[in-house]
Protein backbone atom coordinates (compact mmCIF):
# COMPACT_ATOMS: atom_id res chain seq x y z
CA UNK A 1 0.38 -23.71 9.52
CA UNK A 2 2.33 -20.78 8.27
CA UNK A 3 4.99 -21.33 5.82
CA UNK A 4 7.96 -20.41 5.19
CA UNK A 5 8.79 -17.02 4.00
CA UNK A 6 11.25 -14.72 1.96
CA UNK A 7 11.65 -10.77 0.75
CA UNK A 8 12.44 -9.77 -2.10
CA UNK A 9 14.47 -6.50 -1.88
CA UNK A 10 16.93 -3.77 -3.12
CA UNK A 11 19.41 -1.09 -2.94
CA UNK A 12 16.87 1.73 -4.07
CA UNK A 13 13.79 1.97 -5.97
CA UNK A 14 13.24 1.64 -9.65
CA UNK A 15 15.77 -1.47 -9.76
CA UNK A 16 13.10 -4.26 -10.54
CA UNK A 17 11.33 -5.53 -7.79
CA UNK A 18 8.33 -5.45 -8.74
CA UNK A 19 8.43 -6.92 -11.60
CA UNK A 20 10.62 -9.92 -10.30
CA UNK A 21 7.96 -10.27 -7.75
CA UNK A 22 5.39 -10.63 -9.72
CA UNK A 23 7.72 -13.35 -12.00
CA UNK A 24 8.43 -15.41 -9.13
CA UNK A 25 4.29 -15.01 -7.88
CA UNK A 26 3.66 -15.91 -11.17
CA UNK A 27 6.60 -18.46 -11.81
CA UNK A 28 5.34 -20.72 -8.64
CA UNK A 29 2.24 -20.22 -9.13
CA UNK A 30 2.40 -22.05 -12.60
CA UNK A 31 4.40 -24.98 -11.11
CA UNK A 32 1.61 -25.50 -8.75
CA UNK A 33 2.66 -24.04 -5.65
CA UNK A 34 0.15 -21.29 -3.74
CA UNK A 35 2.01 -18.73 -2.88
CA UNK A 36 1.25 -16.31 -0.23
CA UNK A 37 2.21 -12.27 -1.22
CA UNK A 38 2.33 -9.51 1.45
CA UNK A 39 4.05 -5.90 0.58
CA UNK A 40 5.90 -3.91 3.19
CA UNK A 41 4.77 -0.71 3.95
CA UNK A 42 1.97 1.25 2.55
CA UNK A 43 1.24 0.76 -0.65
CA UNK A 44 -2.16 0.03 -2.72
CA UNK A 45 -0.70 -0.28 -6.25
CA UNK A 46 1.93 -3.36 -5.81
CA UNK A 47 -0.01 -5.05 -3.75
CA UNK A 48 -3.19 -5.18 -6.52
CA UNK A 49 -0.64 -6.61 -9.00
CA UNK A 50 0.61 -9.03 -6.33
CA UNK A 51 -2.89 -10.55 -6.21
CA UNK A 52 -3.49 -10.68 -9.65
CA UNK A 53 -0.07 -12.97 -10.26
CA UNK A 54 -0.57 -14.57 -6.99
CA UNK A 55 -4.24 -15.90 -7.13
CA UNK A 56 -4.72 -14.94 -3.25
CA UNK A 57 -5.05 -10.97 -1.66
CA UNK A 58 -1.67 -9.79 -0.93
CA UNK A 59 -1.44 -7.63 2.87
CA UNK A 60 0.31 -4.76 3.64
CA UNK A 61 2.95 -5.40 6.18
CA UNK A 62 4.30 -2.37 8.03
CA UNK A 63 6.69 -1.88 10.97
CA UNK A 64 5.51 1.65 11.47
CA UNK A 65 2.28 1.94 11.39
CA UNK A 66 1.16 -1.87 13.13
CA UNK A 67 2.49 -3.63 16.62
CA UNK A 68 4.57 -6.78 16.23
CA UNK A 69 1.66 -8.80 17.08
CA UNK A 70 -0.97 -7.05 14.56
CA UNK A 71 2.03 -8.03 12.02
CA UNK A 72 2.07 -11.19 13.09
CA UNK A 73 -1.89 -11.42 12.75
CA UNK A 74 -1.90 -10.26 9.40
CA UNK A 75 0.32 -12.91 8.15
CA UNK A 76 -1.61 -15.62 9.61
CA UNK A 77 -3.57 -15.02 6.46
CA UNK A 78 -0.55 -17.27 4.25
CA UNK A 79 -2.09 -20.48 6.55
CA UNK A 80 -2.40 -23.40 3.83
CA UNK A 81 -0.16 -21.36 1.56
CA UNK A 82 3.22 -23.31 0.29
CA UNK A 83 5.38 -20.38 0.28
CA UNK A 84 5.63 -16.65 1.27
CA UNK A 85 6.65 -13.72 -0.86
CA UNK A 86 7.09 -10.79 0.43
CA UNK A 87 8.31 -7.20 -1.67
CA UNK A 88 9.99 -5.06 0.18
CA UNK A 89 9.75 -0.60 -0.73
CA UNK A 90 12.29 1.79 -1.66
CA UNK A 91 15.69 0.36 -0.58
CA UNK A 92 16.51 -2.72 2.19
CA UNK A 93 16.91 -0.19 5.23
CA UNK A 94 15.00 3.27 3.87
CA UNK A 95 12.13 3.62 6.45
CA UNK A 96 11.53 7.06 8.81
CA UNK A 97 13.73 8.42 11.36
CA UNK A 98 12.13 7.69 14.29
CA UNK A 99 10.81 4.63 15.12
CA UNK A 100 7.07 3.96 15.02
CA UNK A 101 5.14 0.26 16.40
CA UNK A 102 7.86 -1.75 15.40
CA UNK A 103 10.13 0.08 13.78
CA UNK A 104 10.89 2.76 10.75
CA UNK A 105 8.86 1.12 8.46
CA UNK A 106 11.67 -0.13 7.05
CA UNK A 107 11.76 -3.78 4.73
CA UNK A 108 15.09 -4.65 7.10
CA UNK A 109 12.71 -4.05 9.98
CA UNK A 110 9.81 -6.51 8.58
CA UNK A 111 12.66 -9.04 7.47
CA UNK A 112 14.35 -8.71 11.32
CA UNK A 113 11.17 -9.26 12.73
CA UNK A 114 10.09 -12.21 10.57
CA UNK A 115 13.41 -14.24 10.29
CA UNK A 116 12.74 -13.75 6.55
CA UNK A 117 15.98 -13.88 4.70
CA UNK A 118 16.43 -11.39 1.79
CA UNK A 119 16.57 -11.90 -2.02
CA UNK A 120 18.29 -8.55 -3.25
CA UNK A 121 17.61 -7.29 -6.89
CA UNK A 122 20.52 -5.57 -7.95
CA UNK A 123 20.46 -3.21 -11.31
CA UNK A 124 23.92 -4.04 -12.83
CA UNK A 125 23.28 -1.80 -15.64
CA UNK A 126 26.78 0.68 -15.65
CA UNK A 127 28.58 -1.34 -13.25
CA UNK A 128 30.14 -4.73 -12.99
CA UNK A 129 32.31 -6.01 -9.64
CA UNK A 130 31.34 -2.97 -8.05
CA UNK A 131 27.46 -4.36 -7.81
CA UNK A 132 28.80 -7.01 -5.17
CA UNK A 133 30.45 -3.96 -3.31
CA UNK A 134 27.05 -2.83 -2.91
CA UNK A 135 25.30 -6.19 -2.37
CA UNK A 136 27.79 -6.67 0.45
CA UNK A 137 27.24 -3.75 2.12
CA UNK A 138 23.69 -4.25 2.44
CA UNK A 139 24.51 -7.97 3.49
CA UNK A 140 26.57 -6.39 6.42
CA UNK A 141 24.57 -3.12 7.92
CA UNK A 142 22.42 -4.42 10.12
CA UNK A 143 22.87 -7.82 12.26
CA UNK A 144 19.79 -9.85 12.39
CA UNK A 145 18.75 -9.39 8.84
CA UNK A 146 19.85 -11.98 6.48
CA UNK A 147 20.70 -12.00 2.75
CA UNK A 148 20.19 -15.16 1.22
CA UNK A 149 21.44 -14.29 -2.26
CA UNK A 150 21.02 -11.70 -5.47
CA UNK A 151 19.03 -11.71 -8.49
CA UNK A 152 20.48 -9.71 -11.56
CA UNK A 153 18.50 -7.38 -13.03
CA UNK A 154 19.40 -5.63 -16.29
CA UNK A 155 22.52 -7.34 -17.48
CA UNK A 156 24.13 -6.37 -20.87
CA UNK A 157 25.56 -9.45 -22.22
CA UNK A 158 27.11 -12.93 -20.91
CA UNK A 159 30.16 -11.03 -20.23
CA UNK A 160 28.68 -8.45 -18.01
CA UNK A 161 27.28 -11.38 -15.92
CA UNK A 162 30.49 -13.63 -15.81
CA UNK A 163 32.10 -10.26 -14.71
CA UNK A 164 29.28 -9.65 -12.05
CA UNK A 165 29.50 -13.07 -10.83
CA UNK A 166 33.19 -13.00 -10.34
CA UNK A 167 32.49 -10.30 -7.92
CA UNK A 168 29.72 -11.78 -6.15
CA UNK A 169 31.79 -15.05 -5.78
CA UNK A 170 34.28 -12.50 -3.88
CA UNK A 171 32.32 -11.45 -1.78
CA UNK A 172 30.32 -14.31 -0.57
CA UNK A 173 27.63 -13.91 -2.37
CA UNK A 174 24.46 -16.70 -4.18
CA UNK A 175 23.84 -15.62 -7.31
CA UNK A 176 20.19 -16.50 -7.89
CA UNK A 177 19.51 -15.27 -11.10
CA UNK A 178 20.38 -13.24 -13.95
CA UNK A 179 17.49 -11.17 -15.77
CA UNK A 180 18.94 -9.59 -19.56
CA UNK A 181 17.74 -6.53 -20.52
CA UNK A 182 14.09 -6.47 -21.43
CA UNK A 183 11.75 -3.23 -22.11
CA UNK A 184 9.14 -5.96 -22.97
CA UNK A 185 8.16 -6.25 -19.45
CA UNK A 186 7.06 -3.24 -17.72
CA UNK A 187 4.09 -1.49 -15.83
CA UNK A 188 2.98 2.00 -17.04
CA UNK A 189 3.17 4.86 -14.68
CA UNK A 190 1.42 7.75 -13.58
CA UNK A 191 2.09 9.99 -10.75
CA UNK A 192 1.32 7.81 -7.58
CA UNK A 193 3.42 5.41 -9.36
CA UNK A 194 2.13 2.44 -11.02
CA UNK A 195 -1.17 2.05 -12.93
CA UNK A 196 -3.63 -0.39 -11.02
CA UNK A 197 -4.00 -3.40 -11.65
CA UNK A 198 -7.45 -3.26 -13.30
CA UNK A 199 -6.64 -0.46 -15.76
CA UNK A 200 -4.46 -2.94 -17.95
CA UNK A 201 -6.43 -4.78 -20.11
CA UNK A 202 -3.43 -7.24 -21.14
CA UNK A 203 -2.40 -7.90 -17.24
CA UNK A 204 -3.28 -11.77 -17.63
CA UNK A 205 -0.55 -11.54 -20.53
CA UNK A 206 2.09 -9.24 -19.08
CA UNK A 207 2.03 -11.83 -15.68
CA UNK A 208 2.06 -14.49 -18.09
CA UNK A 209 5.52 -12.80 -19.81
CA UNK A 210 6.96 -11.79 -16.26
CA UNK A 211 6.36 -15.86 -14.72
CA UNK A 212 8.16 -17.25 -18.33
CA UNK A 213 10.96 -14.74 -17.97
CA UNK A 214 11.61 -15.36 -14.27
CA UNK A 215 11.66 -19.41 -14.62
CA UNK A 216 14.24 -19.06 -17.83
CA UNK A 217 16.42 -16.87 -16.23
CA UNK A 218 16.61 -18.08 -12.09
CA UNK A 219 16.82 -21.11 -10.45
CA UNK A 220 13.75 -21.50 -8.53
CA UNK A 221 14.21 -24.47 -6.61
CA UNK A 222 17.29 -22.08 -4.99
CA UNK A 223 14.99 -19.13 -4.28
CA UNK A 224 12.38 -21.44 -2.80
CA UNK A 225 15.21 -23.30 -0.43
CA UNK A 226 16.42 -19.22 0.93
CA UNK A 227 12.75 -18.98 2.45
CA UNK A 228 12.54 -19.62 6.20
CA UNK A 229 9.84 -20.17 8.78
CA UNK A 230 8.89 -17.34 11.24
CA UNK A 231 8.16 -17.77 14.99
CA UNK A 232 5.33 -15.23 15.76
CA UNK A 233 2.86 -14.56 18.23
CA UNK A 234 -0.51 -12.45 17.58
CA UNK A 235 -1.25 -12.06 21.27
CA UNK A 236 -2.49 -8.36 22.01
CA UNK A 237 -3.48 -7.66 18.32
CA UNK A 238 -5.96 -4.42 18.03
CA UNK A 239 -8.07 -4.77 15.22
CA UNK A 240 -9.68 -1.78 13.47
CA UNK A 241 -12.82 -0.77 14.57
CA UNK A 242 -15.80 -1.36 11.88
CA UNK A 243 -17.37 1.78 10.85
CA UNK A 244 -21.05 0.31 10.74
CA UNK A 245 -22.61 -3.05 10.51
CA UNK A 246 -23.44 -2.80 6.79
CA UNK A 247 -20.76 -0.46 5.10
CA UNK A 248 -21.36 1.37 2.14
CA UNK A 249 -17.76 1.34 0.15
CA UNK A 250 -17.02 2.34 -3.04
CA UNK A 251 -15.61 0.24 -5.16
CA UNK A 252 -14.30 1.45 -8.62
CA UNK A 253 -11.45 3.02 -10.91
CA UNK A 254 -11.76 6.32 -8.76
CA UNK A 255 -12.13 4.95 -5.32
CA UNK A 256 -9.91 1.74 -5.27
CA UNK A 257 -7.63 2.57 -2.70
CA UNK A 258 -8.27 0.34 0.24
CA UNK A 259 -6.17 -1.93 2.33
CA UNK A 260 -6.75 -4.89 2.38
CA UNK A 261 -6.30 -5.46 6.28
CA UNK A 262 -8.98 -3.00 6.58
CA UNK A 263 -12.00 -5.03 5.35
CA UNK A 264 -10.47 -8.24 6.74
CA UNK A 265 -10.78 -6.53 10.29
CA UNK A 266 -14.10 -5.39 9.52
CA UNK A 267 -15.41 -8.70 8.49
CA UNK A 268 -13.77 -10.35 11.59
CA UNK A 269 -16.50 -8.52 13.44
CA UNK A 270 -19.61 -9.44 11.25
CA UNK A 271 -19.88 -6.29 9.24
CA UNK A 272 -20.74 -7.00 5.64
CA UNK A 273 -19.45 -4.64 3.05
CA UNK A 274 -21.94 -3.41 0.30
CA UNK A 275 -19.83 -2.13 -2.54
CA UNK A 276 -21.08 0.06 -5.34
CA UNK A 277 -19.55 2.41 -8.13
CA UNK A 278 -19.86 5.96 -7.95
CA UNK A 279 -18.57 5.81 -11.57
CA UNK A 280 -21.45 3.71 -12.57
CA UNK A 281 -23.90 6.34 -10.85
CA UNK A 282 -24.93 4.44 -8.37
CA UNK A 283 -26.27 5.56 -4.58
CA UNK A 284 -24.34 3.81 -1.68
CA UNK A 285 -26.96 1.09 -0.65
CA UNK A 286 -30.60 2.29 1.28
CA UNK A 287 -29.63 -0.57 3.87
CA UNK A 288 -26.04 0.75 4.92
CA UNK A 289 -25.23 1.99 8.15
CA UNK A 290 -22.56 3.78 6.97
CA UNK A 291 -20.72 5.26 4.02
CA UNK A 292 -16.91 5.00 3.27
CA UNK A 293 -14.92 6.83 -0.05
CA UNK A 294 -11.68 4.99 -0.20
CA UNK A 295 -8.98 7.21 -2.00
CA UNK A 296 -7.78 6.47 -5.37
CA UNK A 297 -7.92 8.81 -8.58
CA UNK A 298 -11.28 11.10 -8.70
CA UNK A 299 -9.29 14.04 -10.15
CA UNK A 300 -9.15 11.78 -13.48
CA UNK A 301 -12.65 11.13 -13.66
CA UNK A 302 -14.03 14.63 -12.67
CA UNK A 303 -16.01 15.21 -15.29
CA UNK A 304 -17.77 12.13 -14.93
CA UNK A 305 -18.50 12.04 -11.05
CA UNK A 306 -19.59 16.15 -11.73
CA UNK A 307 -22.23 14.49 -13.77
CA UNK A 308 -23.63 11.15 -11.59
CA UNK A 309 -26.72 12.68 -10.38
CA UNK A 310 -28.18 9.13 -9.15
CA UNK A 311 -25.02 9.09 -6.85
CA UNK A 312 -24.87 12.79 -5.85
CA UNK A 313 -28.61 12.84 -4.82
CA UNK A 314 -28.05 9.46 -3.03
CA UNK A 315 -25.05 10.57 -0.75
CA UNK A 316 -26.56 13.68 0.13
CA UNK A 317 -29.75 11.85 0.96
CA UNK A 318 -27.76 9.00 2.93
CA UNK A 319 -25.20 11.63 4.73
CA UNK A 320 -28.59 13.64 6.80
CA UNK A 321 -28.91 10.97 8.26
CA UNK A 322 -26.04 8.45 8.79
CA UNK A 323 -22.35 8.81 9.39
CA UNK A 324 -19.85 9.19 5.90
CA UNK A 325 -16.02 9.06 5.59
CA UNK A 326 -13.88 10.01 2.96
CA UNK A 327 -9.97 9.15 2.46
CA UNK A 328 -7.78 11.13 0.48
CA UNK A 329 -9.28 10.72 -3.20
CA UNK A 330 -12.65 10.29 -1.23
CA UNK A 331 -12.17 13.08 0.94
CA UNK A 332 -12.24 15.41 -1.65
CA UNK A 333 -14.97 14.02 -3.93
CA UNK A 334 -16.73 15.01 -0.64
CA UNK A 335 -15.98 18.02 -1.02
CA UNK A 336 -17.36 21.29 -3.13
CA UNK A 337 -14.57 21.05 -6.18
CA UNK A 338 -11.36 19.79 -7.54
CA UNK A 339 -9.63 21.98 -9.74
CA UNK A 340 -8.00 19.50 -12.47
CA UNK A 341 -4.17 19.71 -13.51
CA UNK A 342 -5.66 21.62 -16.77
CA UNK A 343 -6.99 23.83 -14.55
CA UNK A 344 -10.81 22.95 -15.24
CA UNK A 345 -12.96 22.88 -11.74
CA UNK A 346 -15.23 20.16 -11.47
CA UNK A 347 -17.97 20.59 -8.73
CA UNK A 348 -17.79 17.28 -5.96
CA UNK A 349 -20.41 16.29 -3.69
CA UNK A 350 -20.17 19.76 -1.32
CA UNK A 351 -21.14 17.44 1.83
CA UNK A 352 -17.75 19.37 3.11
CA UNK A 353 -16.28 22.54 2.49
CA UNK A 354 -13.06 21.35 1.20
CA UNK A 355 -11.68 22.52 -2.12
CA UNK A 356 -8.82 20.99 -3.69
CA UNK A 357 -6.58 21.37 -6.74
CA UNK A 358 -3.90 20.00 -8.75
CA UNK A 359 -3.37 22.76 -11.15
CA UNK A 360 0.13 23.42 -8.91
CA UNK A 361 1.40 19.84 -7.98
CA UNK A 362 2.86 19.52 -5.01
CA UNK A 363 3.76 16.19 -3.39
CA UNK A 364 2.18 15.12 0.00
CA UNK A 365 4.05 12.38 1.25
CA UNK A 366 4.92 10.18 4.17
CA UNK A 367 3.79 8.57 7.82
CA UNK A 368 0.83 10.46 9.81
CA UNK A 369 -0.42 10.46 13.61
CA UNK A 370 -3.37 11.75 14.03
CA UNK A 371 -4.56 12.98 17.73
CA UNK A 372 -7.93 12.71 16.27
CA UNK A 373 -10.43 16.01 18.51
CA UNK A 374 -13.75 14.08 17.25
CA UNK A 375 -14.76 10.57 16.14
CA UNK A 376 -14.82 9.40 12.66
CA UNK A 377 -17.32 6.43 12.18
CA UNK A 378 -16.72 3.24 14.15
CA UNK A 379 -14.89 4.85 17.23
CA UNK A 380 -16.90 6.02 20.22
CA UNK A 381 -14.05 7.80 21.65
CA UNK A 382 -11.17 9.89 20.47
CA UNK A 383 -8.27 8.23 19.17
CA UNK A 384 -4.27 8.09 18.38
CA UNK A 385 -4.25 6.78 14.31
CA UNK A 386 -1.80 5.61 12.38
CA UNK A 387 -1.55 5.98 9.03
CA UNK A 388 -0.33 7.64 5.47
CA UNK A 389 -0.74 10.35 2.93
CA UNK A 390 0.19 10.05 -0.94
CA UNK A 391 -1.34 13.11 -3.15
CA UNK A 392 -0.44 16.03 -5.14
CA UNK A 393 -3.66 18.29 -4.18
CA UNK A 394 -3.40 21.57 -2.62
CA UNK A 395 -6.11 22.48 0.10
CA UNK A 396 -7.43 25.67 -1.75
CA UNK A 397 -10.22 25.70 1.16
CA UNK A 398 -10.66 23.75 4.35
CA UNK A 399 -13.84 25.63 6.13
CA UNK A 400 -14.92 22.60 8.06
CA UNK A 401 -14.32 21.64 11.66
CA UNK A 402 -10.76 19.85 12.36
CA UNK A 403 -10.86 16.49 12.61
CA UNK A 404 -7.56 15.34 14.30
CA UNK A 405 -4.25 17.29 14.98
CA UNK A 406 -2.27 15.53 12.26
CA UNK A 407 1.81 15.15 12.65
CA UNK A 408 4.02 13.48 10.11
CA UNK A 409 6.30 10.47 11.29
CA UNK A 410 9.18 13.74 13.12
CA UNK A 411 6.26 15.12 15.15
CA UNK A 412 5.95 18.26 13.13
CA UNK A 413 2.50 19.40 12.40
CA UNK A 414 0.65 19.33 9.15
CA UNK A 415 -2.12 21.18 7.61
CA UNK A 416 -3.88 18.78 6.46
CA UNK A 417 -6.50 18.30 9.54
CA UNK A 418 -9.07 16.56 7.85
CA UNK A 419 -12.83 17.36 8.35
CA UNK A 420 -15.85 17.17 10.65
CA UNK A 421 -19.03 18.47 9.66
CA UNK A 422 -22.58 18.02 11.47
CA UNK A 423 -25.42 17.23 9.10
CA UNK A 424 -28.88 19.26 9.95
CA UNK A 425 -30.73 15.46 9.88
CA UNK A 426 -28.35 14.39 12.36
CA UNK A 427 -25.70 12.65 9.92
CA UNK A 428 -22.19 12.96 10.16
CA UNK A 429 -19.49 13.59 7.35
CA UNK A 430 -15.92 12.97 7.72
CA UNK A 431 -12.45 12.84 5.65
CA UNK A 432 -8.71 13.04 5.74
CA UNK A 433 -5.94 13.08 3.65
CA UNK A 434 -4.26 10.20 5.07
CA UNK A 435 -5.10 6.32 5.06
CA UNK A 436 -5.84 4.81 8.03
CA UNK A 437 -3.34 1.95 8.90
CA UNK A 438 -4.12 1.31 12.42
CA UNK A 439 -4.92 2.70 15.70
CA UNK A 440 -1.80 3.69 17.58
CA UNK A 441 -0.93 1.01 20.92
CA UNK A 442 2.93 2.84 21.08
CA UNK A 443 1.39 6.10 22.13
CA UNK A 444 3.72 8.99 20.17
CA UNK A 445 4.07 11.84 22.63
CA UNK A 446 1.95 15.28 21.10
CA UNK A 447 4.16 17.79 19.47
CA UNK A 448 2.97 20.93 20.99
């Protein structure tokens, strides 16, 4: 049975979220409840943290990229949970302009969809009544999407909150909680956002800090009461095609970027999933089918993976003669080089002809569809993808053979094709800048 369910949102980023997500996780958690976490849209850090607070793999939710029914199928994961938590991105209603699967990709789409009612964290900081103007607002946009009540982030003093409850009494508003001012719990950044997970050697602590702060500061039995039961059907679900029976998939502080849903889909259909650490200098293993590079953070370790000669010998080896893929981060370790922000070039696998750099940062950001011209591994046939792109690399090269005619979420064309290259042994090496989320069912029409 599925339980029941709630979001936890906000006007904008930066306000708290996260953090009060992983308080609550962590908050229920310790009074013996098992809590389910999901994130909406796509996102690899949150959900990472999520699972560390939560004791069970948080899911990516999101209204773009997946049909109401694959949503529907990736929450049946929470069965035997007690309770749902969802955190929403950016603010309540941000998504794209034009509507994808099941919507924008918007949180007020996911809650809509769900029946999930809303838990808004509001930064009061620099305002007082006037954070119930906003809190009402975003109560009152969109029919269909309930708020249940606020949680306070970032008040001064007990003045500033009798003064912010006053106006949240006005306007109709449950005051859930009230979080003071505290610098003492926060999660270093870097320029995809948040540091994983597994790069924070105190994370046990900091969730530990987070679940204390959240229990002596909102009433949880009121949160937990918000949370409502969703209605959903997972008929016509399309799960992701497995690249390979035994899949090759790096696993480590360079390649981490993976959702989730991904291997779930692929285990569904008896592949097993062979990790290994590129980092460590290890080959992908001799039984594999197939090789996949998730993305995450190679351009920080470049010096290293220029000098794993166990691993570079072993994907060049494995590549002749069986199928590799590469996302983002992966994509270019594939490649010849990546010139680091210093400006120092460190020399990849060259199983592909792209060259990257981040000497000139420039953001690459947002929803891709991808009319893909040749098969990456897994798919016998051409197909419409879904996904997402999240990097600061420039394409200094990009020699190879298109792999897809890529558009972002407005149907305008990007450069960033991906690759296809032909190995002499019969192997086949792939990449692209953008995630996969799922294989398109709402055909977008082509952009010519």
């Amino acid at each position: 049975m599925i339980p029941a369910g709630l979001l936890v949102s906000a006007p904008a980023s930066g306000t708290g979220k996260t953090t009060v997500t992983l308080g609550l996780l962590a908050a229920f958690r310790d009074e013996g409840l098992n809590v389910q976490p999901f994130k909406s849209g796509p996102d690899y850090i949150d959900p990472a943290f999520h699972s560390a607070a939560a004791g069970r793999t948080s899911v990516n939710l999101d209204t773009w990229a997946m049909s109401e029914a694959q949503i529907s199928e990736r929450i049946e994961v929470a069965a035997g949970a007690d309770l749902i938590i969802a955190e929403g991105s950016m603010g309540l209603f941000d998504g794209v302009a034009r509507s994808g699967e099941a919507g924008t990709g918007a949180s007020a789409d996911l809650a809509a969809f769900t029946g999930w009612p809303v838990v808004l964290v509001l930064d009061v900081s620099g305002q007082a009544q006037t954070s119930a103007a906003v809190a009402m607002g975003l109560a009152h946009f969109r029919a269909g999407v309930k708020v249940a009540g606020v949680i306070l982030n970032k008040v001064a003093s007990p003045r500033h909150e009798a003064l912010v409850r006053v106006g949240m009494e006005a306007a109709g508003l449950k005051v859930l909680g009230a979080l003071p001012r505290n610098k003492d719990i926060s999660l270093p950044e870097r320029h995809l956002g948040l540091v994983q997970a597994e790069e924070l050697p105190k994370l046990a602590e900091l969730l530990r800090q987070a679940g204390e702060f959240v229990r002596a500061n909102c009433d949880l039995a009121a949160i937990k009461e918000t949370a409502a039961v969703s209605n959903l059907s997972t008929n016509g679900a399309t799960m992701i095609a497995a690249p390979g029976e035994r899949i090759a998939l790096a696993r480590d502080a360079a390649f981490s970027f993976v959702y989730p849903h991904l291997i779930a889909d692929w285990r569904a259909q008896g592949a097993t999933i062979l990790p290994f650490s590129p980092l460590a200098d290890e080959a992908p293993d001799a039984a594999a089918t197939v090789c996949w590079l998730p993305g995450g953070y190679p351009e920080l370790h470049g010096a290293r993976l220029a000098a794993v000669e166990n691993f570079r010998q072993g994907m060049q080896a494995f590549a002749q003669t069986r199928p590799v893929h590469g996302e983002c981060g992966g994509y270019m370790a594939l490649g010849q080089g990546i010139v680091a922000a210093d400006g120092k070039r460190h020399r990849m696998l060259g199983l592909l002809g792209l060259e990257t750099s981040f000497a000139k940062r420039r953001m690459h950001l947002g929803y891709r569809v991808a009319y893909t011209e040749r098969c990456i591994p897994g798919m016998t046939t051409t197909k419409t993808l879904r996904g997402h792109e999240f990097h600061y690399a420039s394409i200094l090269s990009q020699p190879d053979a298109p792999l897809a005619k890529v558009e972002d979420a407005n149907g305008a064309t990007v450069p960033e094709t991906g690759s296809f290259r032909q190995m002499s042994g019969g192997g086949v090496t792939t990449g692209t800048f953008f995630h996969l989320i799922s294989p398109a069912q709402n055909q977008p029409e082509i952009t010519s």
